[in-house]
C-alpha atoms as a PDB file:
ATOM      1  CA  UNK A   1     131.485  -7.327 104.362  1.00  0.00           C
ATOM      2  CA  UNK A   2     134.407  -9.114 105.647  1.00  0.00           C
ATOM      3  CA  UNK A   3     133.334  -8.342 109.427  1.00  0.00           C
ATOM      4  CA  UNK A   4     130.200 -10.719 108.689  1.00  0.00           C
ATOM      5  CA  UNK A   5     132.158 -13.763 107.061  1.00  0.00           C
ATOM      6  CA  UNK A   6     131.343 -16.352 109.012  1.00  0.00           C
ATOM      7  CA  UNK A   7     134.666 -18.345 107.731  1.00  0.00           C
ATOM      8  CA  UNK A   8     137.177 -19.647 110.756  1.00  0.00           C
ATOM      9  CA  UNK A   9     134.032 -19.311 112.833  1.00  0.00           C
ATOM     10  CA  UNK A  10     133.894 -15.410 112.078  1.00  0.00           C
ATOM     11  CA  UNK A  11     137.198 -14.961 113.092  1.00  0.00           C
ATOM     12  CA  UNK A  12     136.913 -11.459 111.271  1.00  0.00           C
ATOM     13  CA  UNK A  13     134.166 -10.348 113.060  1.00  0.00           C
ATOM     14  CA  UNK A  14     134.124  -6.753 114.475  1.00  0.00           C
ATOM     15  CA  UNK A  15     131.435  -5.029 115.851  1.00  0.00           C
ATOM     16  CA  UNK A  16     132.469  -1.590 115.827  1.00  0.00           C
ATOM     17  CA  UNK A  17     133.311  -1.645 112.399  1.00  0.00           C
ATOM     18  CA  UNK A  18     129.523  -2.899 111.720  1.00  0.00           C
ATOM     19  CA  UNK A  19     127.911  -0.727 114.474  1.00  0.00           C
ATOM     20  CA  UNK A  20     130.129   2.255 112.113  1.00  0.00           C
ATOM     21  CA  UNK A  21     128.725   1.025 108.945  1.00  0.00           C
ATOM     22  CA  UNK A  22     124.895   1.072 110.409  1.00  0.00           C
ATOM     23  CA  UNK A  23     125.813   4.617 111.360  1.00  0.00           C
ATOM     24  CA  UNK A  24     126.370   5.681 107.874  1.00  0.00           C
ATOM     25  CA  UNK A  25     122.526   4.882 107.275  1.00  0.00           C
ATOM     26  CA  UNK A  26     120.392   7.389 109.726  1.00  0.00           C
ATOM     27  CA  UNK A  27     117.581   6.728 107.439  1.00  0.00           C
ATOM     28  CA  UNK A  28     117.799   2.776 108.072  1.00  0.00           C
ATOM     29  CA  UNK A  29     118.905   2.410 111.063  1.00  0.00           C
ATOM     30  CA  UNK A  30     117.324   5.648 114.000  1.00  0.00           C
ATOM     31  CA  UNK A  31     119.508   5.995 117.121  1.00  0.00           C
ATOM     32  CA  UNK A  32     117.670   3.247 119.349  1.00  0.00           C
ATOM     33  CA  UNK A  33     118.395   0.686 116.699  1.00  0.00           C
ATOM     34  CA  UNK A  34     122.028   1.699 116.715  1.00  0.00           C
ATOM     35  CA  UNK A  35     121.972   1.262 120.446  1.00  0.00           C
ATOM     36  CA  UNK A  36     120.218  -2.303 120.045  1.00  0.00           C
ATOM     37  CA  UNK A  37     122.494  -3.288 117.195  1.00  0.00           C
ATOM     38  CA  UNK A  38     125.633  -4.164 119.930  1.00  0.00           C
ATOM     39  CA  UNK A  39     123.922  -6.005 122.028  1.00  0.00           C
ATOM     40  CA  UNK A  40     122.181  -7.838 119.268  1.00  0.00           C
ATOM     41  CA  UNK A  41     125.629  -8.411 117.463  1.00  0.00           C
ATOM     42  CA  UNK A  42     126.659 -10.277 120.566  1.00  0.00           C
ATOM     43  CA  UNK A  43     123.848 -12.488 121.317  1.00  0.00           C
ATOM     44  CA  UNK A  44     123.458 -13.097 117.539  1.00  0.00           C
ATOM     45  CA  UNK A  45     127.849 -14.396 116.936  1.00  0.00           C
ATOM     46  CA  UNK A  46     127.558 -16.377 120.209  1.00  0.00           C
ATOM     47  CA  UNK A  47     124.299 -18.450 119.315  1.00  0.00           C
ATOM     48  CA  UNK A  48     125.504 -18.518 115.746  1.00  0.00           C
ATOM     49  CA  UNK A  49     129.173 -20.022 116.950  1.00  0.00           C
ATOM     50  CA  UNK A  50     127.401 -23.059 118.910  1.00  0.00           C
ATOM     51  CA  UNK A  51     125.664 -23.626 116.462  1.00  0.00           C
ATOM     52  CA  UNK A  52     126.206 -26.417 114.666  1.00  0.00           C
ATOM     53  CA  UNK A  53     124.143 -25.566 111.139  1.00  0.00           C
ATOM     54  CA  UNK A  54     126.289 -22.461 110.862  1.00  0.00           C
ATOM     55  CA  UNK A  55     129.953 -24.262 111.429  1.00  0.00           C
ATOM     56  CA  UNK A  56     130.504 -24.805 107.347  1.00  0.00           C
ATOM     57  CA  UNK A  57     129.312 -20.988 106.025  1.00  0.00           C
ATOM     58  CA  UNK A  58     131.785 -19.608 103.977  1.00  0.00           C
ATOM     59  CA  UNK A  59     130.094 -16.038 102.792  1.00  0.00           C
ATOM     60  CA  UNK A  60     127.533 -13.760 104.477  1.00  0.00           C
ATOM     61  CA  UNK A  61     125.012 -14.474 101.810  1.00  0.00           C
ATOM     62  CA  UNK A  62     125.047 -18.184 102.918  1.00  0.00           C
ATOM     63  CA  UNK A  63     124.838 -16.666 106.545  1.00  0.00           C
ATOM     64  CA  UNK A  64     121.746 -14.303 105.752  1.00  0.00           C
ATOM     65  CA  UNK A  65     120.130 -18.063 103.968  1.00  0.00           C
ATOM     66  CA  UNK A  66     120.916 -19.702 107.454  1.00  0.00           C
ATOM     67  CA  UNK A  67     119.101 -17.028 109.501  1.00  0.00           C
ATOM     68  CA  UNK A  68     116.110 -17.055 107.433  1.00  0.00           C
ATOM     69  CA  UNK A  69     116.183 -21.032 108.056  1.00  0.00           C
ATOM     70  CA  UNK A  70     116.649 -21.051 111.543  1.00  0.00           C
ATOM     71  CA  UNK A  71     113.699 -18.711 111.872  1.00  0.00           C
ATOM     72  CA  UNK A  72     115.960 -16.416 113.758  1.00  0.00           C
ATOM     73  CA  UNK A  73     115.022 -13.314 111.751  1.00  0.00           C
ATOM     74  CA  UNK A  74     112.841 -11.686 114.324  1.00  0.00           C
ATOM     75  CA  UNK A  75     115.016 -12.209 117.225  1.00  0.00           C
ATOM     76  CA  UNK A  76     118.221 -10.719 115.505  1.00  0.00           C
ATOM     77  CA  UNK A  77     115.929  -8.132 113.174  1.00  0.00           C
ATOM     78  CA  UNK A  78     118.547  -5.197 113.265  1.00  0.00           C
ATOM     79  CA  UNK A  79     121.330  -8.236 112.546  1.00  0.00           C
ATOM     80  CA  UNK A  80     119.630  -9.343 109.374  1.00  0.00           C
ATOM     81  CA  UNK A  81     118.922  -5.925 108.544  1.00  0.00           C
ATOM     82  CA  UNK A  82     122.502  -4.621 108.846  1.00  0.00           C
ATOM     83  CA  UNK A  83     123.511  -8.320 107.114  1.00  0.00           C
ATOM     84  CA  UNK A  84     120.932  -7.562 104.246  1.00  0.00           C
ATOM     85  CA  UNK A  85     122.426  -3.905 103.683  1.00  0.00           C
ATOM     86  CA  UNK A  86     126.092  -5.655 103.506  1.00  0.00           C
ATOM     87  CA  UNK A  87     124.925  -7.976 100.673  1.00  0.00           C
ATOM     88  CA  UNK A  88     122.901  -5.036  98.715  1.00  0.00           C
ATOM     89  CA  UNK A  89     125.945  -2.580  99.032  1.00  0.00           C
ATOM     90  CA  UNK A  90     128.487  -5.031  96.803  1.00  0.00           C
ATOM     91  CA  UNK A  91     125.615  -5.007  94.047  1.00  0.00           C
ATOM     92  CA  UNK A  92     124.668  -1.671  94.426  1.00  0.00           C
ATOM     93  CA  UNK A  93     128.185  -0.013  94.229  1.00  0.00           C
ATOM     94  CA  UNK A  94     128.736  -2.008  91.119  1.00  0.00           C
ATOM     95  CA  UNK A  95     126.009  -0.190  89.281  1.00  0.00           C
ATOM     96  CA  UNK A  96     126.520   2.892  90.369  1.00  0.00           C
ATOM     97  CA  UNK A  97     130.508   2.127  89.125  1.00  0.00           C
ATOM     98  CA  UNK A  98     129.096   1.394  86.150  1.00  0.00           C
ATOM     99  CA  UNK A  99     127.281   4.551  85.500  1.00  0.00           C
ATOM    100  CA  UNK A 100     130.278   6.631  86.078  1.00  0.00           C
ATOM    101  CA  UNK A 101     132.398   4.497  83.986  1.00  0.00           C
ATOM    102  CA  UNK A 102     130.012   5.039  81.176  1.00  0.00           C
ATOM    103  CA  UNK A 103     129.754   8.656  82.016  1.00  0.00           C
ATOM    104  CA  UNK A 104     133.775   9.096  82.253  1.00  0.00           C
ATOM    105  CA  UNK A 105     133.299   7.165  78.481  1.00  0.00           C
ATOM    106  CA  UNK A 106     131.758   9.484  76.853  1.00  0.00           C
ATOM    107  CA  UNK A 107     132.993  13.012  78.553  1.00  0.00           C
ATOM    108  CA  UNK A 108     136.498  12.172  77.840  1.00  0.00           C
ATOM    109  CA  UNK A 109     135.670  10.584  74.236  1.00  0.00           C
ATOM    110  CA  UNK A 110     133.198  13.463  73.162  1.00  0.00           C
ATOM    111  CA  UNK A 111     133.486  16.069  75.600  1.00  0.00           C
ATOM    112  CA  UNK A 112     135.006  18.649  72.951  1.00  0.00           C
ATOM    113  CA  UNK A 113     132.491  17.613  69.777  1.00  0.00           C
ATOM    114  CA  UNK A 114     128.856  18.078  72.156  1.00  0.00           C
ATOM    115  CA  UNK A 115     126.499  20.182  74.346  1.00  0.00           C
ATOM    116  CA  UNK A 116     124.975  18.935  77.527  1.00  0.00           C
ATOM    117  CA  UNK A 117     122.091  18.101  76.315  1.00  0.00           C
ATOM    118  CA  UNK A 118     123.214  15.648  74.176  1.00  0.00           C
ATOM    119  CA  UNK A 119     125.786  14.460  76.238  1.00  0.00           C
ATOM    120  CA  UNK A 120     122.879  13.757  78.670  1.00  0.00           C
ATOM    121  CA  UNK A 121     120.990  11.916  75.612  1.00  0.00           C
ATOM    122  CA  UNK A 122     123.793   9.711  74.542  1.00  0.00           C
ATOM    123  CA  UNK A 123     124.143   8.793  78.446  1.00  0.00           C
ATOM    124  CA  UNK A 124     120.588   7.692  79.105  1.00  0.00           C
ATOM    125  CA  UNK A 125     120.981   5.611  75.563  1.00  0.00           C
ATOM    126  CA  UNK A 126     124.427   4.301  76.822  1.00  0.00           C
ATOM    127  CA  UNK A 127     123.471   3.382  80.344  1.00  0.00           C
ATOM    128  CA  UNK A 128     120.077   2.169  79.181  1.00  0.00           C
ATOM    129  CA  UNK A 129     121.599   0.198  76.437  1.00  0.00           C
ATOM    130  CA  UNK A 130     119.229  -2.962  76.775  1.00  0.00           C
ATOM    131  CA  UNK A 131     116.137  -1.264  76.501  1.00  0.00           C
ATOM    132  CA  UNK A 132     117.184   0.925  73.490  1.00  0.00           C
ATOM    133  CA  UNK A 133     118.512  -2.549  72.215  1.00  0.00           C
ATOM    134  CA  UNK A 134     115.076  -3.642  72.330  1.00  0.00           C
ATOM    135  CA  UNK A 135     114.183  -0.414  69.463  1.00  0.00           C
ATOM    136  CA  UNK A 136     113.983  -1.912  65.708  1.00  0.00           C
ATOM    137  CA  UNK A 137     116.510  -0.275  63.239  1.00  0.00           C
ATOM    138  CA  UNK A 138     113.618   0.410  61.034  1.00  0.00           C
ATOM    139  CA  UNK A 139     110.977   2.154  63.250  1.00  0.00           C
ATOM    140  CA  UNK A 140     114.030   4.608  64.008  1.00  0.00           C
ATOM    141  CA  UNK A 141     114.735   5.001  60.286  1.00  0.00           C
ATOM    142  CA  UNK A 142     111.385   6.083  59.899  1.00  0.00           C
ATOM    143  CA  UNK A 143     111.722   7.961  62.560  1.00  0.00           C
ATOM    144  CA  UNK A 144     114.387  10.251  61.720  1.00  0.00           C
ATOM    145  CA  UNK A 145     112.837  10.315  57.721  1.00  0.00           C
ATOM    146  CA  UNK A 146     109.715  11.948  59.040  1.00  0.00           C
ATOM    147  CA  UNK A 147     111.696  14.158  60.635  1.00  0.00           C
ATOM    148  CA  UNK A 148     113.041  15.123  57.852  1.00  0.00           C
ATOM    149  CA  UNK A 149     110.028  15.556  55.923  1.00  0.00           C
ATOM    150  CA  UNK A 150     108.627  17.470  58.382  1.00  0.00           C
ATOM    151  CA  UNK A 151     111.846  20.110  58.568  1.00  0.00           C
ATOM    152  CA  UNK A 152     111.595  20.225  55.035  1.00  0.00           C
ATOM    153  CA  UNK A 153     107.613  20.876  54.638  1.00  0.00           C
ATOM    154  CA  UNK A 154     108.224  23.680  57.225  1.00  0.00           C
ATOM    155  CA  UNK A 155     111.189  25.307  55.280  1.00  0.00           C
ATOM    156  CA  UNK A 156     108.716  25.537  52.269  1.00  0.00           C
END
């Protein structure tokens, strides 16, 4: 992310390291558009640095705004893509640290007292929290008490 702050007129800039990170992504970006993405990466910092409108940025969100303003977008496509992928990854690897953090949670908590398949169950609940939030404590009462009954009408 740092290589597109446009702060000290993107003195952290670095196209290798972005041309890298559009290599990790062979399913977004094919082999031509890697090839394209230097070139563009260079036309795209040298307009962007005479540019007056893009002087104050201080984040590459407020850059990706900027682009969209200037209706530069379809000249720099592979740019805004690559830029767009930058400002998805932050959010993205958040959730994802999430997940395992919940996951780490409950193995180390429970891991000696449950199965997998419950361990899977109290995951989905515990990642999901905010939907199963949204279940009332009395429809699951029920819930579990016909349950119940209906264990107990079978043992008969």
């Amino acid at each position: 992310m740092a290589a597109f702050s446009p702060a000290n007129s993107f003195s952290a800039f670095d196209i290798e390291k972005l041309v890298k990170l559009a290599g990790f992504y062979p399913h977004d970006f094919d082999f031509e558009e890697i090839n394209q993405l230097r070139f563009q990466l260079r036309l795209c910092i040298a307009g962007v640095r005479n540019d007056e409108n893009f002087k104050n940025l201080r984040s590459p969100s407020e850059l990706s705004t900027m682009i969209v303003k200037r209706d530069m977008v379809s000249r720099y496509d592979i740019v805004y893509k690559l830029l767009k992928l930058v400002l998805v990854l932050s959010v993205a690897t958040a959730g994802v640290e999430r997940i395992f953090s919940a996951t780490n949670t409950i193995k180390n908590k429970l891991r000696s007292k449950m199965g997998q398949k419950f361990l899977n169950n109290c995951l989905a609940m515990f990642i999901e929290r905010e939907f199963f939030l949204q279940a009332k404590d009395e429809d699951i009462i029920k819930y579990f008490q016909a349950m119940k009954e209906r264990k107990l009408s079978y043992n008969l």
